[in-house]
N, C-alpha and C. Protein backbone atom coordinates (compact mmCIF):
# COMPACT_ATOMS: atom_id res chain seq x y z
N UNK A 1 -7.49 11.00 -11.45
CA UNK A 1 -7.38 11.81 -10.25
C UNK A 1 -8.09 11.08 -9.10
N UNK A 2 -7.25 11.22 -7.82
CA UNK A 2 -7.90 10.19 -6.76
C UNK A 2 -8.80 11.40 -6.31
N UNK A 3 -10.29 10.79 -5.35
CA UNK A 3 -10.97 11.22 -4.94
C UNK A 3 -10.74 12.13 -3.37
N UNK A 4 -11.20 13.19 -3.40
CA UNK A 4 -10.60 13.82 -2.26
C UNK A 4 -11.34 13.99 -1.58
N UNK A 5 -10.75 13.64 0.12
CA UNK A 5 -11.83 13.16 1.02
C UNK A 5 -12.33 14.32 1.68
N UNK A 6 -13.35 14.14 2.02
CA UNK A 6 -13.93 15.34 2.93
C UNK A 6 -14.06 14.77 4.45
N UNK A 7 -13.87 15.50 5.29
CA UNK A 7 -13.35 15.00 7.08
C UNK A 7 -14.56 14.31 7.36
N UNK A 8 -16.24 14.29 7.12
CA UNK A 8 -17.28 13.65 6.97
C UNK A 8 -16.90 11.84 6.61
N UNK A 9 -16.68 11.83 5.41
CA UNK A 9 -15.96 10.28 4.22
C UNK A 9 -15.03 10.09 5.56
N UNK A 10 -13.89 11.04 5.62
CA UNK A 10 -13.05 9.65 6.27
C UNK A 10 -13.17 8.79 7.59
N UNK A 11 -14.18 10.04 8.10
CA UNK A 11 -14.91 9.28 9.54
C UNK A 11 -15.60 8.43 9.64
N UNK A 12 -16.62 8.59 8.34
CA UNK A 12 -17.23 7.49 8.01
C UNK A 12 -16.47 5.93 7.58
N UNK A 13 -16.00 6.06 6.90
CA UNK A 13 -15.02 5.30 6.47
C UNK A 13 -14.15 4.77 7.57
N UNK A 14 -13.54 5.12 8.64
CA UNK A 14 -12.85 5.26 9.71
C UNK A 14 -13.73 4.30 10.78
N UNK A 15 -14.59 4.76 10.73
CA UNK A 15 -16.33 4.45 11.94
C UNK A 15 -16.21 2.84 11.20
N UNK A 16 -16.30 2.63 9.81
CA UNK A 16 -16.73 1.62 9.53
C UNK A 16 -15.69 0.35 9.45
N UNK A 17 -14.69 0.84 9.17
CA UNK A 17 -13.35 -0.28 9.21
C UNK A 17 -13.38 -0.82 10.78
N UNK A 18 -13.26 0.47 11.81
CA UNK A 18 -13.51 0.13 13.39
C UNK A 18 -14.48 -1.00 13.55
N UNK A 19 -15.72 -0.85 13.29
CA UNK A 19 -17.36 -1.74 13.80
C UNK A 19 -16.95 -2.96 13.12
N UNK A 20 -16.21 -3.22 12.07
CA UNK A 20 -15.94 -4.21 11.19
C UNK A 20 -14.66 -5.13 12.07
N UNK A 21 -13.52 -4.29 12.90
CA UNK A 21 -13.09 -5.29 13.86
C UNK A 21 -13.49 -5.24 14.70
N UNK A 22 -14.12 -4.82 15.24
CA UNK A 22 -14.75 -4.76 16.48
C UNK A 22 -15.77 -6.56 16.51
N UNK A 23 -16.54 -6.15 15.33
CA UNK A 23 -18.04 -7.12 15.22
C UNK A 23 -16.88 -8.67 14.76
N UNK A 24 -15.68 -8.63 14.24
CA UNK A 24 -14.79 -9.63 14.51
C UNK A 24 -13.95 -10.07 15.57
N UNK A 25 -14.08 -9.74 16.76
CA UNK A 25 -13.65 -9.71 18.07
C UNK A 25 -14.77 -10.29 18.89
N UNK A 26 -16.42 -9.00 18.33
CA UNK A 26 -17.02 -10.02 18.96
C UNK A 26 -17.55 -11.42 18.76
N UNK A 27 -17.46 -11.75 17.53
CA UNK A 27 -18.01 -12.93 17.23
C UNK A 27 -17.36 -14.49 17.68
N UNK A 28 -15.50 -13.50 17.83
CA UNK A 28 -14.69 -14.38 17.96
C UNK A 28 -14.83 -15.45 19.65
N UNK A 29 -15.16 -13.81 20.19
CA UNK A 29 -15.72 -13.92 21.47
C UNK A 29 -16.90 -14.73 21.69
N UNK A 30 -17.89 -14.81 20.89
CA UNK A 30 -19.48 -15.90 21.07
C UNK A 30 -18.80 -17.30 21.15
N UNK A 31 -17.83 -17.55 20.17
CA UNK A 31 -17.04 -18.60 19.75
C UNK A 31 -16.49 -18.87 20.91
N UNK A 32 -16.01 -18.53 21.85
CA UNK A 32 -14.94 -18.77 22.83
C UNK A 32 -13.63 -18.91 22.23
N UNK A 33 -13.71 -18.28 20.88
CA UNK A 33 -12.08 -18.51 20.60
C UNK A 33 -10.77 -17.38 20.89
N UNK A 34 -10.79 -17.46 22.04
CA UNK A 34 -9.91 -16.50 22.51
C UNK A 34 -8.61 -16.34 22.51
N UNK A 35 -8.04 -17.54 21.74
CA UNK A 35 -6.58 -17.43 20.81
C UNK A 35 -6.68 -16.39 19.25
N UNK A 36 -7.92 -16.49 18.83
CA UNK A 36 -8.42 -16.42 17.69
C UNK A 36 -8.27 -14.14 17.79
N UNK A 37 -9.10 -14.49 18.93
CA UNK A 37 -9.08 -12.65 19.85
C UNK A 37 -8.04 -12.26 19.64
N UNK A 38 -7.39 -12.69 20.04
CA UNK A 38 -6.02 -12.29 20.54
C UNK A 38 -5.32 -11.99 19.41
N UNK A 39 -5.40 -12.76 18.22
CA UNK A 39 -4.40 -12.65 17.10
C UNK A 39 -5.11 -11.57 16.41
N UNK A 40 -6.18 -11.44 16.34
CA UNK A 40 -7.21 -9.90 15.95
C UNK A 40 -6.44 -8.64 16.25
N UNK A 41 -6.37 -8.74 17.70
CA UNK A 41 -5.71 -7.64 18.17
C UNK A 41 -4.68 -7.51 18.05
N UNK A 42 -4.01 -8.57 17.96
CA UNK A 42 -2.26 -8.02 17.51
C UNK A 42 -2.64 -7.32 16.15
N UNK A 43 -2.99 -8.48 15.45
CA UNK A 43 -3.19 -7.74 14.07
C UNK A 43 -3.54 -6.23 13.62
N UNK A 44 -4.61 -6.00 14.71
CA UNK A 44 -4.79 -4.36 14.83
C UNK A 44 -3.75 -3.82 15.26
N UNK A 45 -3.32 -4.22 15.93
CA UNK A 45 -1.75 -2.89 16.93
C UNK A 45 -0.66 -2.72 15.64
N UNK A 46 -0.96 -4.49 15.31
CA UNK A 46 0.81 -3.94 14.25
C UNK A 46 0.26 -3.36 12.75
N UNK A 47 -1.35 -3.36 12.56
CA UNK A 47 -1.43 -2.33 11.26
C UNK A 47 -1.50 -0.59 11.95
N UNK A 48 -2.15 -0.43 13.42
CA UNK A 48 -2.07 1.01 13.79
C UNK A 48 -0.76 1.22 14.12
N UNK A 49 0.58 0.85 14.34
CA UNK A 49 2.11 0.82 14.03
C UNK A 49 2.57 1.46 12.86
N UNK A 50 2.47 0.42 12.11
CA UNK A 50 2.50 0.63 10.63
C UNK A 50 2.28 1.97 9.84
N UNK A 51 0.55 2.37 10.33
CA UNK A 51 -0.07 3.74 10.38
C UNK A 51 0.72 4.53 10.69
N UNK A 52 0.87 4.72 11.57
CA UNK A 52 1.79 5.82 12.86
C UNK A 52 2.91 6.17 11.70
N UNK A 53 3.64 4.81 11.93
CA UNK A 53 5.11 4.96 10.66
C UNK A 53 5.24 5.72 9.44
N UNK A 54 3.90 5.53 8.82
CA UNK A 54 3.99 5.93 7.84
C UNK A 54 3.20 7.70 7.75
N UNK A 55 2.69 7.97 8.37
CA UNK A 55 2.27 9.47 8.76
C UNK A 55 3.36 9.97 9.42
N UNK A 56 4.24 9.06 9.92
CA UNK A 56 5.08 9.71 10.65
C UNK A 56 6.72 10.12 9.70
N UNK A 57 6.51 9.98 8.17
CA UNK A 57 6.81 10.09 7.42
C UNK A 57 7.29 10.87 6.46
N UNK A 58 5.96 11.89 7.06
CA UNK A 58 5.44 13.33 6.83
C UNK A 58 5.39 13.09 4.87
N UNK A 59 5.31 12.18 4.58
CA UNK A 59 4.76 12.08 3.25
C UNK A 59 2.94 12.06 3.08
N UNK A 60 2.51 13.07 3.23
CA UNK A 60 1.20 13.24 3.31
C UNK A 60 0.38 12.90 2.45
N UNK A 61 0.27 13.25 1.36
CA UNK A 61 -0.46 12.69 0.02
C UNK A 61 -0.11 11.13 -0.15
N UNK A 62 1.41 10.85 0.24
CA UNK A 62 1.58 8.95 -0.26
C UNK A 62 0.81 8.09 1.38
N UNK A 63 0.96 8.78 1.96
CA UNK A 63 0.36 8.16 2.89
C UNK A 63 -1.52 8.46 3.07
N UNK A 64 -1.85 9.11 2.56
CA UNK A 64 -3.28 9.17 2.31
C UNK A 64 -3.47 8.22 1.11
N UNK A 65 -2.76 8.31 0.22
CA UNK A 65 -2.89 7.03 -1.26
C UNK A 65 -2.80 6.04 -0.29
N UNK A 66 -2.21 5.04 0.48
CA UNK A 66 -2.42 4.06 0.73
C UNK A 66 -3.23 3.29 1.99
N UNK A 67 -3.33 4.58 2.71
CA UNK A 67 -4.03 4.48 3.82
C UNK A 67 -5.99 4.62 3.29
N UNK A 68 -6.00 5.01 2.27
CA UNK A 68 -7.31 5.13 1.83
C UNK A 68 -7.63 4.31 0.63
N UNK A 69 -6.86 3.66 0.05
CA UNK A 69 -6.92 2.99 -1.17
C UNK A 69 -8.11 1.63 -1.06
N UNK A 70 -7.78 1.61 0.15
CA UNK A 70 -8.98 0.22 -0.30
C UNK A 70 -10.32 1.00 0.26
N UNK A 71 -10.68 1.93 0.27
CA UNK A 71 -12.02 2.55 0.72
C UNK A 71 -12.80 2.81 -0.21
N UNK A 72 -12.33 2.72 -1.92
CA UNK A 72 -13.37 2.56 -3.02
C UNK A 72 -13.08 1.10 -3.42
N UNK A 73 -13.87 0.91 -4.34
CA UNK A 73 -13.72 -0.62 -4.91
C UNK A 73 -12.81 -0.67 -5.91
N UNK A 74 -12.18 -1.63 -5.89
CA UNK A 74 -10.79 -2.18 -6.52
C UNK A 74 -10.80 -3.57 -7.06
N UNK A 75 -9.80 -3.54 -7.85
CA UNK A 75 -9.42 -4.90 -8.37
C UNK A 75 -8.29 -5.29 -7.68
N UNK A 76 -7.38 -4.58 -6.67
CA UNK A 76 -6.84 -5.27 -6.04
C UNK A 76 -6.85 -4.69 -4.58
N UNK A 77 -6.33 -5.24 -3.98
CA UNK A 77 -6.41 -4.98 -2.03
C UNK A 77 -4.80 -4.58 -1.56
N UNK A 78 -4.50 -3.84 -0.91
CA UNK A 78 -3.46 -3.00 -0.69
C UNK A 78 -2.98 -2.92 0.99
N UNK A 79 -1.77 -3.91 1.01
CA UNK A 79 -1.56 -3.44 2.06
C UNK A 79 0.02 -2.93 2.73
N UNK A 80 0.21 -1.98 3.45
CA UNK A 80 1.45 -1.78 3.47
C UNK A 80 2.07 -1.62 4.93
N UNK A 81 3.65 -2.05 5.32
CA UNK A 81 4.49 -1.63 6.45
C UNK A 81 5.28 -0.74 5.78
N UNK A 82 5.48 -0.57 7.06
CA UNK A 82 7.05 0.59 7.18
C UNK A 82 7.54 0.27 8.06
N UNK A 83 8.82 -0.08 7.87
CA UNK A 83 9.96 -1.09 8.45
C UNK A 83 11.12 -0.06 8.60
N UNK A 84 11.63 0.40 9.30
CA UNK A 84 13.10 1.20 9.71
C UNK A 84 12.88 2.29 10.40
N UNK A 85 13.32 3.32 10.78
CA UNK A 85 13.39 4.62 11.38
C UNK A 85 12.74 5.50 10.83
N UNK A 86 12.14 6.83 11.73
CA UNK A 86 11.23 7.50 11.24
C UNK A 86 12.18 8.63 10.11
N UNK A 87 11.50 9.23 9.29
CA UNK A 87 12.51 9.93 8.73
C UNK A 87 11.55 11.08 7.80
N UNK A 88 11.87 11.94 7.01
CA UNK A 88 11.26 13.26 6.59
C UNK A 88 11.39 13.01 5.37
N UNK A 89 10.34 12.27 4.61
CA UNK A 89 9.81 12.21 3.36
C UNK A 89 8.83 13.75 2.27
N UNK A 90 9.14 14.29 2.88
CA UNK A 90 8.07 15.24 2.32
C UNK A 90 8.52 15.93 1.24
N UNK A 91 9.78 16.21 0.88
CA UNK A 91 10.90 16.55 -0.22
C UNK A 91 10.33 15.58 -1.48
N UNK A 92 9.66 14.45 -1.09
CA UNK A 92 9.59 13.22 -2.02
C UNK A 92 8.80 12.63 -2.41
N UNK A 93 7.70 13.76 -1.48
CA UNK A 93 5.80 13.02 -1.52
C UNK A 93 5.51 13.41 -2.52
N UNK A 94 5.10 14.19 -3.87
CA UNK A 94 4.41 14.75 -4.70
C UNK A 94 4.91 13.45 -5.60
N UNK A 95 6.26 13.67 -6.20
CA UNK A 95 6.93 12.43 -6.82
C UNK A 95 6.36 11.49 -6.55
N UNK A 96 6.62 10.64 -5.48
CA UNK A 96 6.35 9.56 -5.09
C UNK A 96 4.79 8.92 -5.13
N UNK A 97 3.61 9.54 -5.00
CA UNK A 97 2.54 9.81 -4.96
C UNK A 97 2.18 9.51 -6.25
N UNK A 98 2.58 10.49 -6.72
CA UNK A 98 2.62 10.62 -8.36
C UNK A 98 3.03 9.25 -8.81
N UNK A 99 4.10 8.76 -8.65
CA UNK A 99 4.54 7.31 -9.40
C UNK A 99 3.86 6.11 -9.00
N UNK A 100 3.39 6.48 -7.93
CA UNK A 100 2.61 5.19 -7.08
C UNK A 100 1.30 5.24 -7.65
N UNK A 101 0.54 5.94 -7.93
CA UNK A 101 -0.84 6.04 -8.12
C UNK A 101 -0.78 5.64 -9.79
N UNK A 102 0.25 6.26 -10.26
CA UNK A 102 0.14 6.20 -11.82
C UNK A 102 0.25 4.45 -11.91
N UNK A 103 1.13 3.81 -11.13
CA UNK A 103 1.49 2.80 -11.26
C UNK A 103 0.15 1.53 -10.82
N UNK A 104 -0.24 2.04 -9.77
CA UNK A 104 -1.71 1.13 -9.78
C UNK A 104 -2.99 1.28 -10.10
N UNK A 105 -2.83 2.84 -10.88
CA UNK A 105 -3.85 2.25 -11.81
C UNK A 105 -3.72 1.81 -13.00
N UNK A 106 -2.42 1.54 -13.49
CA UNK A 106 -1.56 1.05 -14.38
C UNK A 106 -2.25 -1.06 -14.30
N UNK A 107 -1.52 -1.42 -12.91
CA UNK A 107 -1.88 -2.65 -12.05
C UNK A 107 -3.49 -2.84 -12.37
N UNK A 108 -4.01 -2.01 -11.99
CA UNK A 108 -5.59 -2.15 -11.67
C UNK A 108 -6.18 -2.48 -13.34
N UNK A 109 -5.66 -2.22 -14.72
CA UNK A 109 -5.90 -2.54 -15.84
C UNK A 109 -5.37 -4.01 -16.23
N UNK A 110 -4.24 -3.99 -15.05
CA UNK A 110 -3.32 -5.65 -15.54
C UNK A 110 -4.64 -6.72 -14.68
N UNK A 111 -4.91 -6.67 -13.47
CA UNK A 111 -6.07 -7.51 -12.73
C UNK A 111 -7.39 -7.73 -13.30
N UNK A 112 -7.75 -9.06 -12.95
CA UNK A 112 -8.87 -9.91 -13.52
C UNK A 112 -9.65 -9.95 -12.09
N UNK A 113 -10.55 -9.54 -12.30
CA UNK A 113 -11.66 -8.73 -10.83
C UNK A 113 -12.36 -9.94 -10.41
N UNK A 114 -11.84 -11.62 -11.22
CA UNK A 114 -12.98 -12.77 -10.84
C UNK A 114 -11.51 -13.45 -9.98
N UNK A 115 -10.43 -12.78 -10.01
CA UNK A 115 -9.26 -13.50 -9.08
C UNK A 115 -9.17 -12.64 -7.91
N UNK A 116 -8.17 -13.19 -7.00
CA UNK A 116 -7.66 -11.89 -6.14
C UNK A 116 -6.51 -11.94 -6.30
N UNK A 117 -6.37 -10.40 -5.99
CA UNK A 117 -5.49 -9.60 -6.57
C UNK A 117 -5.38 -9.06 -5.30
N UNK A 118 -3.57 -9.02 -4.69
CA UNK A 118 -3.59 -8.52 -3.73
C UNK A 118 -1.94 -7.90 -3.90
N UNK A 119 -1.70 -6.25 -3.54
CA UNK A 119 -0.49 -5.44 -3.52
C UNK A 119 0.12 -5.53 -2.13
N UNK A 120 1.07 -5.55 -1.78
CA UNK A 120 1.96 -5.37 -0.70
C UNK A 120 2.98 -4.15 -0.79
N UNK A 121 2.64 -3.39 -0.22
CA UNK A 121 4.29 -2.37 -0.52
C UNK A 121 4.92 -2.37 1.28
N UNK A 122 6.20 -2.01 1.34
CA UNK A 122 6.67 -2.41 2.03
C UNK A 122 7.94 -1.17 2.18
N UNK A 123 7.79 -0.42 2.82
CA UNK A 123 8.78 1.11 2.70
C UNK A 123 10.25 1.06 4.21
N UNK A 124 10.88 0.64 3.29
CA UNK A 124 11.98 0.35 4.14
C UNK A 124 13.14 1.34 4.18
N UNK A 125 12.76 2.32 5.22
CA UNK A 125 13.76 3.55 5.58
C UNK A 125 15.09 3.29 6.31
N UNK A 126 15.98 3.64 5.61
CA UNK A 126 17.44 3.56 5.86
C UNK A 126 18.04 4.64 6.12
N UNK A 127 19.11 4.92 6.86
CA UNK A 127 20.11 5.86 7.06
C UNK A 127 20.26 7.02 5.58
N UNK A 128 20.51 6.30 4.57
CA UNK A 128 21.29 6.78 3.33
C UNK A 128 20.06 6.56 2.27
N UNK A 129 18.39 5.99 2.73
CA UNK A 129 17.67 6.27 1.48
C UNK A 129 16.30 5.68 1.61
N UNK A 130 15.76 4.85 1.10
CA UNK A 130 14.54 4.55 1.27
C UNK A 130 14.15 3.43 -0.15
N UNK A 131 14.12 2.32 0.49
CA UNK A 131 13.42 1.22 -0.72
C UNK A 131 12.31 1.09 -0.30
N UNK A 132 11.44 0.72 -1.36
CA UNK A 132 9.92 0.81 -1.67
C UNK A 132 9.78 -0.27 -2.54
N UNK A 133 9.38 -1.48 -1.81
CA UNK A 133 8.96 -2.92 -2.50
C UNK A 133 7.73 -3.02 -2.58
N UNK A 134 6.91 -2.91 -4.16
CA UNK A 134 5.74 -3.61 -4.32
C UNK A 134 5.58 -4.88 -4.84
N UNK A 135 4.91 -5.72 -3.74
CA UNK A 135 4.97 -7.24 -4.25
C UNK A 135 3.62 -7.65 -4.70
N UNK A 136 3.26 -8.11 -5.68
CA UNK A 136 1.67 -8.47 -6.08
C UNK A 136 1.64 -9.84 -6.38
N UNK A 137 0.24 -10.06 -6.08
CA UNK A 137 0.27 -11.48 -6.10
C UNK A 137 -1.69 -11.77 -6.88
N UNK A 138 -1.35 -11.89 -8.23
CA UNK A 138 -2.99 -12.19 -8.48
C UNK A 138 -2.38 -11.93 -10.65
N UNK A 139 -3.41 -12.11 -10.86
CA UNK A 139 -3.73 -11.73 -12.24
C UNK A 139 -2.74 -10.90 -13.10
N UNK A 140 -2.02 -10.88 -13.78
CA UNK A 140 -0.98 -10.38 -14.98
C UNK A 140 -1.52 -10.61 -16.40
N UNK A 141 -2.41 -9.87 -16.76
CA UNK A 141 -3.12 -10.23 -18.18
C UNK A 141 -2.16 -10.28 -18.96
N UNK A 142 -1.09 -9.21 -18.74
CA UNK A 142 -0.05 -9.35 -20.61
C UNK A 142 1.10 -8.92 -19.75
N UNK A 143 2.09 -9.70 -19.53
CA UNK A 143 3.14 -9.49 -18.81
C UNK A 143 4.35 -9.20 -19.51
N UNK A 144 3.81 -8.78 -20.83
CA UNK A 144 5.43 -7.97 -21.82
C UNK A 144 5.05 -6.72 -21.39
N UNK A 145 3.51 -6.22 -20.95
CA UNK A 145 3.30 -4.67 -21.21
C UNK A 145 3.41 -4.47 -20.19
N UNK A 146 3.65 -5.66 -19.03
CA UNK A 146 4.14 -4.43 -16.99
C UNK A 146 5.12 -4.22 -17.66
N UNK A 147 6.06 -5.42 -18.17
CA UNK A 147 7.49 -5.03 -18.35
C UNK A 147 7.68 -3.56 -19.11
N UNK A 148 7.11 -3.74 -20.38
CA UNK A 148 6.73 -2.22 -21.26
C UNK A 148 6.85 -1.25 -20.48
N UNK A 149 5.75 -1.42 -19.68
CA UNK A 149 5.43 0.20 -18.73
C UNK A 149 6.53 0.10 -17.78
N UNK A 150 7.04 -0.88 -16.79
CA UNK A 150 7.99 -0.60 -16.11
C UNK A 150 9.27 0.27 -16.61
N UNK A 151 9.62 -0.30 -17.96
CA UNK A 151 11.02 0.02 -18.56
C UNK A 151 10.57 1.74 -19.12
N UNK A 152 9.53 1.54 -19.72
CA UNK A 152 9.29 3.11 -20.24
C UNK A 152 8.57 4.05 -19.24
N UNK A 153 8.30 3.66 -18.13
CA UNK A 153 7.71 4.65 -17.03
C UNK A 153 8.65 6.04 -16.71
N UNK A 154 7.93 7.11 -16.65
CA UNK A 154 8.99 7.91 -16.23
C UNK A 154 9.03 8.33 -14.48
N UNK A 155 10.09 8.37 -14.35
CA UNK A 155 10.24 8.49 -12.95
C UNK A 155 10.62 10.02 -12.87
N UNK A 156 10.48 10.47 -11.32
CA UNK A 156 10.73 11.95 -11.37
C UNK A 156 12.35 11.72 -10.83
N UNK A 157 12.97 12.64 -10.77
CA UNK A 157 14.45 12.36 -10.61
C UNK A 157 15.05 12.17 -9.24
N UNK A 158 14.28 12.17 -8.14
CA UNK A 158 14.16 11.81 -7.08
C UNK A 158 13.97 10.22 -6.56
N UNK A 159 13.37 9.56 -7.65
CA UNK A 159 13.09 8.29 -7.78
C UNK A 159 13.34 7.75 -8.77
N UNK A 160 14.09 6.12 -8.44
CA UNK A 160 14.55 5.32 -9.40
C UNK A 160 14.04 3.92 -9.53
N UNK A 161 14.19 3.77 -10.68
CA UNK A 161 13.26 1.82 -10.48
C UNK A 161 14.89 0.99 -10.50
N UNK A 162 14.79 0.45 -9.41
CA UNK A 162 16.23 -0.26 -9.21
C UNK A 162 16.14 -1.82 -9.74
N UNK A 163 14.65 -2.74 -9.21
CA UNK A 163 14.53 -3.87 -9.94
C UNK A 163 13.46 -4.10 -10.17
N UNK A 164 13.10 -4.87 -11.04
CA UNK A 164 11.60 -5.90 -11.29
C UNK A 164 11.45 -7.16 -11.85
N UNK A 165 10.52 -7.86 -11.26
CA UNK A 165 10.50 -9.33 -12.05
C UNK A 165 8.83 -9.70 -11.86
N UNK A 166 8.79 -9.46 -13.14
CA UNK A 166 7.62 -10.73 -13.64
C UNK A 166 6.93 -11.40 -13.94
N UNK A 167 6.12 -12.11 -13.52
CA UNK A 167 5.98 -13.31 -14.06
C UNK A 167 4.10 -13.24 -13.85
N UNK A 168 3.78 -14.67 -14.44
CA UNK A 168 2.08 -14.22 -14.70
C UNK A 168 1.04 -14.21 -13.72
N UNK A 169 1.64 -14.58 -12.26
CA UNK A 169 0.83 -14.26 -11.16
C UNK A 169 1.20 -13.84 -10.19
N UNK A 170 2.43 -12.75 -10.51
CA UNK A 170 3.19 -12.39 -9.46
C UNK A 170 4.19 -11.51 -10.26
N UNK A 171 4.69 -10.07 -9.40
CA UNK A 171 5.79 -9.17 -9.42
C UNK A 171 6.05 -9.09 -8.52
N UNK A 172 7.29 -8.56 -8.69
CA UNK A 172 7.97 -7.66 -7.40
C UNK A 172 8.99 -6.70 -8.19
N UNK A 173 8.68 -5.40 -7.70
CA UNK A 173 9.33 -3.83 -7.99
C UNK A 173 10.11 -3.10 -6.80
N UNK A 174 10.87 -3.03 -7.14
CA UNK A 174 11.84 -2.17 -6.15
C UNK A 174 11.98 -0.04 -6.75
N UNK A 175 11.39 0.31 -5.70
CA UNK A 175 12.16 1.98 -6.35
C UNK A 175 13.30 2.14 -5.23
N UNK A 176 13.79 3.11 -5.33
CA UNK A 176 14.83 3.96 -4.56
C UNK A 176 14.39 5.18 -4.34
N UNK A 177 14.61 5.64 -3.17
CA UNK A 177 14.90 7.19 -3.09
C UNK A 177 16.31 7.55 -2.35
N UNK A 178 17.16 8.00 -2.88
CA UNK A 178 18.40 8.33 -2.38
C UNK A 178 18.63 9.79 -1.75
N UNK A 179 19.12 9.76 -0.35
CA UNK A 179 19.19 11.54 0.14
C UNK A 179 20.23 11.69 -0.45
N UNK A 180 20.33 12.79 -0.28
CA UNK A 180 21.49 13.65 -0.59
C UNK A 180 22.16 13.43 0.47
């Protein structure tokens, strides 16, 4: 069970990710590297984008799973876009939530905590559905048993595992969600 935040935690948490680019802006700044600035700040706009996208989603619980995931300690680092049109996920959040969380802490048993280990998901909303690419890149202790768990995972019927591949320092998983 993930930890549930209290409006205190996420401010804190919130306060501290902020001071953390901030104190990288300024340092960049002591430096005079003001190409260096600059790419900071993009970097911030297109992850508060991203944000937006994905709250804007109205998948509430999957978007709290990933928007908060790296705020305890992990074996791997998590980061995600949302790429296409805004659209009304909320029919799909409990499911989805559900398969995602089961699935990395599934991941989080496959990672070796002396490598890095880093997740990408990537939620690409379409007219007619919604693909959901997780790409990882780090540690695969026993790579018959992702396969294992991939093939025997159960999905809720809203969601489908369309592909996967792999290999010992690297996957990539595709789900589906199809509207009606």
């Amino acid at each position: 069970m993930e930890k549930q935040w209290r409006i205190v935690d996420v401010l804190r948490h919130s306060r501290h990710d902020w001071l953390n680019k901030i104190q990288l802006i300024k340092g960049n700044l002591a430096l005079n590297k003001i190409e260096r600035v600059y790419e900071i700040i993009n970097d911030i706009i297109c992850e508060m984008q991203h944000e937006t996208k994905l709250t804007n989603l109205k998948a509430v619980q999957f978007a709290e799973l990933l928007m908060t995931y790296n705020w305890q300690p992990r074996l791997i680092s998590l980061e995600y876009e949302v790429l296409g049109e805004e659209r009304d996920l909320s029919l799909y959040d409990e499911d989805l939530t559900q398969w995602s969380s089961s699935f990395l802490a599934f991941m989080e048993k496959q990672a070796d905590g002396r490598q890095e280990n880093h997740m990408s998901i990537s939620i690409e909303v379409m007219p007619q559905g919604t693909n959901i690419f997780f790409d990882y890149s780090g540690t695969i202790q026993d790579e018959n048993e992702v396969k294992r768990w991939l093939h025997n995972c159960q999905l809720p019927p809203s969601i489908y595992l369309d592909t996967f591949d792999v290999h010992t320092n690297e996957m990539t998983v595709l789900i589906k969600i199809v509207f009606s």
